[in-house]
C-alpha atoms as a PDB file:
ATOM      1  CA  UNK A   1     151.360 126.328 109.751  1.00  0.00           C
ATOM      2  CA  UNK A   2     151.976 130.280 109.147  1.00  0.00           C
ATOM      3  CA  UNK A   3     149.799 133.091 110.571  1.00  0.00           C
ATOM      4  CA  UNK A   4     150.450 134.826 107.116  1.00  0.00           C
ATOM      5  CA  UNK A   5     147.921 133.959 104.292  1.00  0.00           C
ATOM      6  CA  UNK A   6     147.633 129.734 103.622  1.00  0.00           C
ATOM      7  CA  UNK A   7     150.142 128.948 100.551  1.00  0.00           C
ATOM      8  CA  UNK A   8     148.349 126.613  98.205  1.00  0.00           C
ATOM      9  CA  UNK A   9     150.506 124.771  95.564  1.00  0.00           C
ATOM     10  CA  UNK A  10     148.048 123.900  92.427  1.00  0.00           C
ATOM     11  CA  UNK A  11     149.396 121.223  90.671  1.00  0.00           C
ATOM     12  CA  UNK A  12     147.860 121.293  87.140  1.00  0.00           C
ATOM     13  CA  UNK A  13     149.074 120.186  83.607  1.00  0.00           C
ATOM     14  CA  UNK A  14     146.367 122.493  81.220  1.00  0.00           C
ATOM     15  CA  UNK A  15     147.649 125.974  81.334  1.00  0.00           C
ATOM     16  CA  UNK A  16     144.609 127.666  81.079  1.00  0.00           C
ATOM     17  CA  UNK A  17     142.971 125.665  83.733  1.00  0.00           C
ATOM     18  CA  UNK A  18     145.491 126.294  86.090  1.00  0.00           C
ATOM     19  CA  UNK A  19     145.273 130.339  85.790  1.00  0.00           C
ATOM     20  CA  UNK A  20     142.103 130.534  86.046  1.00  0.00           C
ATOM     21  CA  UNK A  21     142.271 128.642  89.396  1.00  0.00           C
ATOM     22  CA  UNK A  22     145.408 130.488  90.263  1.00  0.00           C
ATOM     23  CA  UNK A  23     143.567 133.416  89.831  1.00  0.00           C
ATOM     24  CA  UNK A  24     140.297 133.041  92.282  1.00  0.00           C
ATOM     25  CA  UNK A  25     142.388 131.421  95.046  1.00  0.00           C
ATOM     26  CA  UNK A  26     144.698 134.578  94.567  1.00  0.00           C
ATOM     27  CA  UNK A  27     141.619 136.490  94.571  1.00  0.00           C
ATOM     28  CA  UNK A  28     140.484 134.970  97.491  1.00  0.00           C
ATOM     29  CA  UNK A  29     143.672 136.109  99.740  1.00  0.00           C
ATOM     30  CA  UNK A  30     145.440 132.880  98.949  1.00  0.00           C
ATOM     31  CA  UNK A  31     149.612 132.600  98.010  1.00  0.00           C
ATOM     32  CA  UNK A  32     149.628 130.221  95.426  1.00  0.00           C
ATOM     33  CA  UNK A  33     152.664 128.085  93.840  1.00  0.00           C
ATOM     34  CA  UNK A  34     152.255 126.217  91.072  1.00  0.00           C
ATOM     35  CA  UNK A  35     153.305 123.059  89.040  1.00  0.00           C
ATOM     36  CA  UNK A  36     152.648 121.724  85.741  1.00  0.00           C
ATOM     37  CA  UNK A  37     153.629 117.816  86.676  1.00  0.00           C
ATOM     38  CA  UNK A  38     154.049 115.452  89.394  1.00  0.00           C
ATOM     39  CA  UNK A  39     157.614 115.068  89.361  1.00  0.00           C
ATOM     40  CA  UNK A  40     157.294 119.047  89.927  1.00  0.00           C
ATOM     41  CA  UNK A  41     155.169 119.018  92.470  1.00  0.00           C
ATOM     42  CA  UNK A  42     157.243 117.253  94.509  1.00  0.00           C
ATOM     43  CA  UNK A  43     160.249 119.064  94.637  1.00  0.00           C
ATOM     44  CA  UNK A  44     157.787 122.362  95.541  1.00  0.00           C
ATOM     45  CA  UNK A  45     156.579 120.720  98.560  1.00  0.00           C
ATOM     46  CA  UNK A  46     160.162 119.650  99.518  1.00  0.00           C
ATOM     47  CA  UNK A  47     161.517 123.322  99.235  1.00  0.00           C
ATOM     48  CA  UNK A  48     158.780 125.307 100.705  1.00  0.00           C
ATOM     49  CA  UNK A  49     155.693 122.843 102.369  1.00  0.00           C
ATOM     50  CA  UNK A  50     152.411 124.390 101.205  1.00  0.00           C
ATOM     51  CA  UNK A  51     149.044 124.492 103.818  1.00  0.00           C
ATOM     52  CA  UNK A  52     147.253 122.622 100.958  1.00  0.00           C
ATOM     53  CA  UNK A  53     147.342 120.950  97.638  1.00  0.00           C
ATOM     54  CA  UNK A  54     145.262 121.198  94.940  1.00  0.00           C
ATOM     55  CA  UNK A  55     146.014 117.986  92.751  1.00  0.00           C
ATOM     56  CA  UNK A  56     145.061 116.946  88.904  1.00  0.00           C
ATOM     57  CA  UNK A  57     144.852 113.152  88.522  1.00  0.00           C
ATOM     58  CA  UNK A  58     146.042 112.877  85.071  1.00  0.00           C
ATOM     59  CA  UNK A  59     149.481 114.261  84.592  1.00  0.00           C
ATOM     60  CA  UNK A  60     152.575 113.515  82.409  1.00  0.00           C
ATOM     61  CA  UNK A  61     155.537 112.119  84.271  1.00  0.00           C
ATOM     62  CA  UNK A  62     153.804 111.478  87.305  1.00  0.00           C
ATOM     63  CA  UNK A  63     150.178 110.473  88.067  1.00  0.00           C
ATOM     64  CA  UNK A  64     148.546 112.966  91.081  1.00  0.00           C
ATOM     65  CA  UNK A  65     147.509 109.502  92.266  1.00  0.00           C
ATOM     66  CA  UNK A  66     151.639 108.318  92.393  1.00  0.00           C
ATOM     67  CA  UNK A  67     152.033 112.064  93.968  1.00  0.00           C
ATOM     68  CA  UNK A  68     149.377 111.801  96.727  1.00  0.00           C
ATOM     69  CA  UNK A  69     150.510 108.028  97.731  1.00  0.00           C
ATOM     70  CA  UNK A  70     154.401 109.184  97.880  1.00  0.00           C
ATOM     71  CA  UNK A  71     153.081 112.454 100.334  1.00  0.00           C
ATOM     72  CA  UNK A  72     150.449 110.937 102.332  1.00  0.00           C
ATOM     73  CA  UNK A  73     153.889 107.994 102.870  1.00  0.00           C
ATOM     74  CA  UNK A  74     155.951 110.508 104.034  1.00  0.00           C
ATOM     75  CA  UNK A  75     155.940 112.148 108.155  1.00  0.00           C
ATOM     76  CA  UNK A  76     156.956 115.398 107.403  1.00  0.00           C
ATOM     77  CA  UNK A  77     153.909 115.975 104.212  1.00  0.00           C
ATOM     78  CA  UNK A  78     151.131 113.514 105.708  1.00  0.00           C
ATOM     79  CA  UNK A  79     149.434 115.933 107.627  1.00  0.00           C
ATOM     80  CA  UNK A  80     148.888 118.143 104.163  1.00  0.00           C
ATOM     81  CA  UNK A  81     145.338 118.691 102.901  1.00  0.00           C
ATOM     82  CA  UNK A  82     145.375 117.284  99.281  1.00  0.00           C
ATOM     83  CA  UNK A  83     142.262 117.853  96.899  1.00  0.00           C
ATOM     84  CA  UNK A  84     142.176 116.002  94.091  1.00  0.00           C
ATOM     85  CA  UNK A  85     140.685 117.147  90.387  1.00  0.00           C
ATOM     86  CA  UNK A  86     139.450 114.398  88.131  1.00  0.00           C
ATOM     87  CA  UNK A  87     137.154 114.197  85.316  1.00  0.00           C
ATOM     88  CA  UNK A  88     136.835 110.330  86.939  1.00  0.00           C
ATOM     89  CA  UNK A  89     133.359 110.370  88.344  1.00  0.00           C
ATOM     90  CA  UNK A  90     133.081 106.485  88.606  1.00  0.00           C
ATOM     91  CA  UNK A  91     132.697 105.576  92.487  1.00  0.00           C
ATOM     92  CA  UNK A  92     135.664 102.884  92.126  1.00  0.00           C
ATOM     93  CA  UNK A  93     137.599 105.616  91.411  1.00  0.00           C
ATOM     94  CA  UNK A  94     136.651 107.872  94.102  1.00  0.00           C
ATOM     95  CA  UNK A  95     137.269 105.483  96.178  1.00  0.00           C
ATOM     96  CA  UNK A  96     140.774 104.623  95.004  1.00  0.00           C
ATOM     97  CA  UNK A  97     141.288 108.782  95.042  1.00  0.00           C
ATOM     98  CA  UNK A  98     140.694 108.823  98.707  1.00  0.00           C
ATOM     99  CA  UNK A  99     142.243 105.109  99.646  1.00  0.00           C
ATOM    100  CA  UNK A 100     145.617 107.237  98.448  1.00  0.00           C
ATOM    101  CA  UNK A 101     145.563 109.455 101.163  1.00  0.00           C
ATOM    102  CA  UNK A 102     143.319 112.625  99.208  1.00  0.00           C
ATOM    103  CA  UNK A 103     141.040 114.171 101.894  1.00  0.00           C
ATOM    104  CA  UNK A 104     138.640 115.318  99.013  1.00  0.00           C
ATOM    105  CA  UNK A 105     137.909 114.751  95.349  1.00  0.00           C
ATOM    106  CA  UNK A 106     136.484 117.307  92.825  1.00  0.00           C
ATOM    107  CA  UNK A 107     134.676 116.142  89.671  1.00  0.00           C
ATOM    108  CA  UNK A 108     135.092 117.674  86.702  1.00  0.00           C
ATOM    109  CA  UNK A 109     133.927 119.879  85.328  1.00  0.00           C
ATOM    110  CA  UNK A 110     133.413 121.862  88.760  1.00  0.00           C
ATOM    111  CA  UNK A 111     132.879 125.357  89.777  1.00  0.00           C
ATOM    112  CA  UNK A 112     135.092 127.325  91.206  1.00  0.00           C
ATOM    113  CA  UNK A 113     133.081 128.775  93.702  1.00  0.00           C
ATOM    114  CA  UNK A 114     132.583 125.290  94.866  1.00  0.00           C
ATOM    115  CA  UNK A 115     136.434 124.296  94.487  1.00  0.00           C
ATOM    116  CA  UNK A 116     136.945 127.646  97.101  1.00  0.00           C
ATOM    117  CA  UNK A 117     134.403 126.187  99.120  1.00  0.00           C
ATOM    118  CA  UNK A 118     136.709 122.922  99.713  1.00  0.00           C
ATOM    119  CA  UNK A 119     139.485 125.112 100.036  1.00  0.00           C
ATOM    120  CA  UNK A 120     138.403 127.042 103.036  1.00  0.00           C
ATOM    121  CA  UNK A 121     136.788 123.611 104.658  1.00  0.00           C
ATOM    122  CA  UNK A 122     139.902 121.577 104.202  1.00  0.00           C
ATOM    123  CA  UNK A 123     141.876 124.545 105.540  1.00  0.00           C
ATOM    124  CA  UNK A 124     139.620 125.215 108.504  1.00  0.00           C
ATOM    125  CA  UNK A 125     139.944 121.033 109.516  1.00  0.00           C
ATOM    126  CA  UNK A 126     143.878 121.961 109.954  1.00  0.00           C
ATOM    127  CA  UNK A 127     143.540 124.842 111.716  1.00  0.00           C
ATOM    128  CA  UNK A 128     141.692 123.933 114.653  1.00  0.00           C
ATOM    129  CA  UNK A 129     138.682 125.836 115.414  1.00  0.00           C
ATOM    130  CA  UNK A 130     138.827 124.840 119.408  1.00  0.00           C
ATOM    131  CA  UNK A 131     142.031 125.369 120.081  1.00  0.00           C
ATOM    132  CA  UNK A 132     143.548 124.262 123.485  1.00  0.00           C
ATOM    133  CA  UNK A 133     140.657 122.222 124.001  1.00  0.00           C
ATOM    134  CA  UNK A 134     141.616 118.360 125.227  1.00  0.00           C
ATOM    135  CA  UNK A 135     139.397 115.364 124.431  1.00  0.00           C
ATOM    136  CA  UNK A 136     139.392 111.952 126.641  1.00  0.00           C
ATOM    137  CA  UNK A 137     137.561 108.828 125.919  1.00  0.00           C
ATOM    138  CA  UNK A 138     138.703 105.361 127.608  1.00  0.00           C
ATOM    139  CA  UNK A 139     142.871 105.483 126.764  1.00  0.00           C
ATOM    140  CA  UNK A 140     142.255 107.722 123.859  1.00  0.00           C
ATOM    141  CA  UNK A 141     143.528 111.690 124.016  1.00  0.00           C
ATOM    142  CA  UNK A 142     143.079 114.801 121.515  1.00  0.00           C
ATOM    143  CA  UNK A 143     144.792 117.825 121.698  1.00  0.00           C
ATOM    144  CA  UNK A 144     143.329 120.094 119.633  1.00  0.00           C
ATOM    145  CA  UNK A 145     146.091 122.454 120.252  1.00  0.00           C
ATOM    146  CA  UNK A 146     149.227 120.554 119.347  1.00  0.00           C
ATOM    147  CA  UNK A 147     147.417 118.611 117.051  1.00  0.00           C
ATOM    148  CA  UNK A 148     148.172 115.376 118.409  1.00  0.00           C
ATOM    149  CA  UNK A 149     146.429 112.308 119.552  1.00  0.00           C
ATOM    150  CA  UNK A 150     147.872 109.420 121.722  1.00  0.00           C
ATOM    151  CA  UNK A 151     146.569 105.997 122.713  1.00  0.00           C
ATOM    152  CA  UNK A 152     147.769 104.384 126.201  1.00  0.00           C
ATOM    153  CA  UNK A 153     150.355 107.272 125.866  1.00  0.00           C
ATOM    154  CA  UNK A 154     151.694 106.308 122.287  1.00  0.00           C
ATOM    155  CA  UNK A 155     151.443 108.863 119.316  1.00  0.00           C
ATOM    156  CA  UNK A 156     149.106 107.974 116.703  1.00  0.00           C
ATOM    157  CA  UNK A 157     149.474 109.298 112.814  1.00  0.00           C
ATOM    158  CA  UNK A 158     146.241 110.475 112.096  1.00  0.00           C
ATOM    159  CA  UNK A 159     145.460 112.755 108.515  1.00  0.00           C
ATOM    160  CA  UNK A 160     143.645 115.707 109.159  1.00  0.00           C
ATOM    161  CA  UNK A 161     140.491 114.088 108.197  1.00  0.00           C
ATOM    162  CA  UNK A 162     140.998 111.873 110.542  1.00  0.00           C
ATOM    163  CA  UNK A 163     141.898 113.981 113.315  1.00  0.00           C
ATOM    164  CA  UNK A 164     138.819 116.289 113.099  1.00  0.00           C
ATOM    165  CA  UNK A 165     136.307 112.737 112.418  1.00  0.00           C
ATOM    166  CA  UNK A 166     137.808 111.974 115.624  1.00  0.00           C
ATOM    167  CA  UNK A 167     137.405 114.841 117.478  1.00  0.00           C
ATOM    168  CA  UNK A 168     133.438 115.076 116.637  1.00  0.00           C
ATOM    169  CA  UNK A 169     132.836 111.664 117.514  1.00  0.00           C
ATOM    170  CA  UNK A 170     134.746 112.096 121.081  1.00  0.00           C
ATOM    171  CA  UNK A 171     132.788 115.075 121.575  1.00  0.00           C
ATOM    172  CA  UNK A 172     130.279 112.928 122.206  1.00  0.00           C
ATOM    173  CA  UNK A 173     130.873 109.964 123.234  1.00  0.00           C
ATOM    174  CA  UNK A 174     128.311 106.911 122.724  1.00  0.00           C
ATOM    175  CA  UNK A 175     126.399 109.169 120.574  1.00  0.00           C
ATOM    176  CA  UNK A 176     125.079 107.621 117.021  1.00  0.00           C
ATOM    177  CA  UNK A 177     126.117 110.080 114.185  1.00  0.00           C
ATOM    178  CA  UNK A 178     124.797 109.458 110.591  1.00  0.00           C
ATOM    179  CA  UNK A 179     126.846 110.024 107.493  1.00  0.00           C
ATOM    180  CA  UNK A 180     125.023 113.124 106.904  1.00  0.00           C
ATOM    181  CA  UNK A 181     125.810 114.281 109.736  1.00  0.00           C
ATOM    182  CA  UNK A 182     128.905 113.780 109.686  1.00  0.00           C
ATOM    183  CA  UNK A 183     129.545 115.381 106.611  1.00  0.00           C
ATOM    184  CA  UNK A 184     128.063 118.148 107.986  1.00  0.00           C
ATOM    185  CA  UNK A 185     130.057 118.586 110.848  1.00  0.00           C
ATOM    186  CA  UNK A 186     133.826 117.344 109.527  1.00  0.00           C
ATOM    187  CA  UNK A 187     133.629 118.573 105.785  1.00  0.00           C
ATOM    188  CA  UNK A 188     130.971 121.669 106.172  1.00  0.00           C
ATOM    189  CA  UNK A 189     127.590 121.917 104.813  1.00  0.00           C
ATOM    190  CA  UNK A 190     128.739 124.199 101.451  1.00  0.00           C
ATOM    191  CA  UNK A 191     129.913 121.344  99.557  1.00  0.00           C
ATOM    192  CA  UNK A 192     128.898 118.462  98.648  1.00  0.00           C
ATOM    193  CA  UNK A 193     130.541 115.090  99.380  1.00  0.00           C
ATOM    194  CA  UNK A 194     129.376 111.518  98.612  1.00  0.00           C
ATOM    195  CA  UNK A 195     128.622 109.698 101.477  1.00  0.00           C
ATOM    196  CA  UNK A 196     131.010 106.937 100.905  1.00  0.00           C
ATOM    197  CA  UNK A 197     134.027 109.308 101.396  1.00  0.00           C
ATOM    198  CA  UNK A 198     132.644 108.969 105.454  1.00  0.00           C
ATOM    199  CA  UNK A 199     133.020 105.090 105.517  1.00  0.00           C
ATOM    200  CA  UNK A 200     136.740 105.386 103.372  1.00  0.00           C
ATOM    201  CA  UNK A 201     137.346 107.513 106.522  1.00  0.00           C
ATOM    202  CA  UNK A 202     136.277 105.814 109.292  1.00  0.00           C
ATOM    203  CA  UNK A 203     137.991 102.897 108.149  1.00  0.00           C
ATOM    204  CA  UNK A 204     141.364 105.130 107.814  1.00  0.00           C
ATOM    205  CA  UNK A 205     140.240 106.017 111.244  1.00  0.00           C
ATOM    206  CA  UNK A 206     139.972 102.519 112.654  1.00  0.00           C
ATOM    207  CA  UNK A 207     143.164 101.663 111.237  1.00  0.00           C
ATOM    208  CA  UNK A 208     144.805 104.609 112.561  1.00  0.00           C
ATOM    209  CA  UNK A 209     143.487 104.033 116.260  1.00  0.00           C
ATOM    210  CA  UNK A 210     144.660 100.496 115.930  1.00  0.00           C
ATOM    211  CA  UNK A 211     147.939 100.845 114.992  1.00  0.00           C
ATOM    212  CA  UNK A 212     149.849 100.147 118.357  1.00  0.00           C
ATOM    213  CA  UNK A 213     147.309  97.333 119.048  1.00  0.00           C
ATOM    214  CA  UNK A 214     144.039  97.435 120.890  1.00  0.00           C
ATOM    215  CA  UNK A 215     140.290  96.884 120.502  1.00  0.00           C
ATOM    216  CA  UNK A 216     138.661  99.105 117.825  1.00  0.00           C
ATOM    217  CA  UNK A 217     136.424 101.636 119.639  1.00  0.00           C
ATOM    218  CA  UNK A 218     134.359 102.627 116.870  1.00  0.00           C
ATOM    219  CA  UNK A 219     131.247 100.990 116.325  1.00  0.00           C
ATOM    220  CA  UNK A 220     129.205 100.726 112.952  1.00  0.00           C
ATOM    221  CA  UNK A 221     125.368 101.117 113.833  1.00  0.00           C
ATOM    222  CA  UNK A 222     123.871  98.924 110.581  1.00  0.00           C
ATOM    223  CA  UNK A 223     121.639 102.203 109.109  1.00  0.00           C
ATOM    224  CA  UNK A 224     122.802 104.741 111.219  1.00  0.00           C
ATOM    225  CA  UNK A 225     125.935 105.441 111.257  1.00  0.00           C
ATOM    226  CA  UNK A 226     129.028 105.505 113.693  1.00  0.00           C
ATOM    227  CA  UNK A 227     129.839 105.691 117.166  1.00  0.00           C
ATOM    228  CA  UNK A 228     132.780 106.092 119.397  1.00  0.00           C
ATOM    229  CA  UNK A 229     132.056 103.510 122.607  1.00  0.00           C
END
């Protein structure tokens, strides 16, 4: 990522909602590029790989669902922060928002001040906070600094979500943390999330961990949360 300002590509197919949005995150110090459909979209983040995506779920051509799938598919656009917008408040589809790869979902209608709010939170997960720190539990490493995580020495593909879920749980290993405070701690205390986005994550998590083989090292505490160990 840049040291300049984050570039944000807002992917939106109403004009007028999309300059108004385009306007507070340019407000807020932001570069913004735009689109007004998937198939758009997608060619943006090919020529010039924004820090973030802001991303509509009902769009001509292509679906922001069909967009997140085909990014969060890809190596080289995984690692991207995607929010996705959707006047879809039903919890089945919040959950199939977030089983496409989106890191968070916006209802409409929203504020702004709380879509800015995401913004800065998603942001802040890819830009690690404690840089250079290094994280061991049993064959498990985090470098907070390269970004990377290995298991018994092999890479693992983790989504920024992910990577910071991991890293508060192997802060502290063995400890019990409830969804609260987990949402507290990985997506920040200005904005609210539902609690089920924690258990869509963990599970990405678990998957993720287990993907060169291996016992899962998370453990579900029935009422209280997770643990790592």
């Amino acid at each position: 990522m840049s040291m300049d300002k984050p570039l944000i590509l807002l992917v939106e197919d109403e004009t007028a909602q999309r300059e108004v949005i385009r306007y507070n995150l340019a407000a807020e110090g932001y570069r913004v590029s735009e689109a007004g459909d998937g198939e758009e979209a997608l060619l943006l983040v090919d020529e010039n790989p924004p820090d973030l995506i802001i991303l509509d779920w009902m769009m001509p051509k292509l679906s922001g669902i069909e967009v997140c799938r085909r990014l969060k598919r890809q190596n080289e656009t995984r690692a991207i922060p995607v929010i996705m917008l959707s006047a879809r408040s039903d919890e089945p589809d919040l959950v199939r928002g977030l089983e496409t790869g989106a890191d968070d979902y916006v209802v409409k209608p929203y504020s702004v001040a709380e879509l800015i709010a995401r913004v800065r939170a998603n942001l802040r997960r890819v830009r690690p906070s404690a840089a250079g720190v290094v994280l061991e539990f049993a064959d498990i490493r985090l470098d907070s600094e390269t970004h990377r995580v290995t298991r018994a020495g092999r890479a693992l593909e983790l989504g920024p979500t992910e990577f910071r879920l991991l890293a508060t749980l192997m802060d502290k290993p063995g400890r019990v943390f409830s969804r609260a405070r987990l949402l507290d701690l990985v997506w920040g205390r200005d904005i609210h999330v539902e609690t089920r986005t924690v258990d869509v994550h963990i599970g990405r998590l678990r998957k993720a961990l287990c993907q060169h083989g291996g016992d899962d090292p998370l453990r579900t505490v029935r009422g209280a949360g997770y643990a790592l160990g």
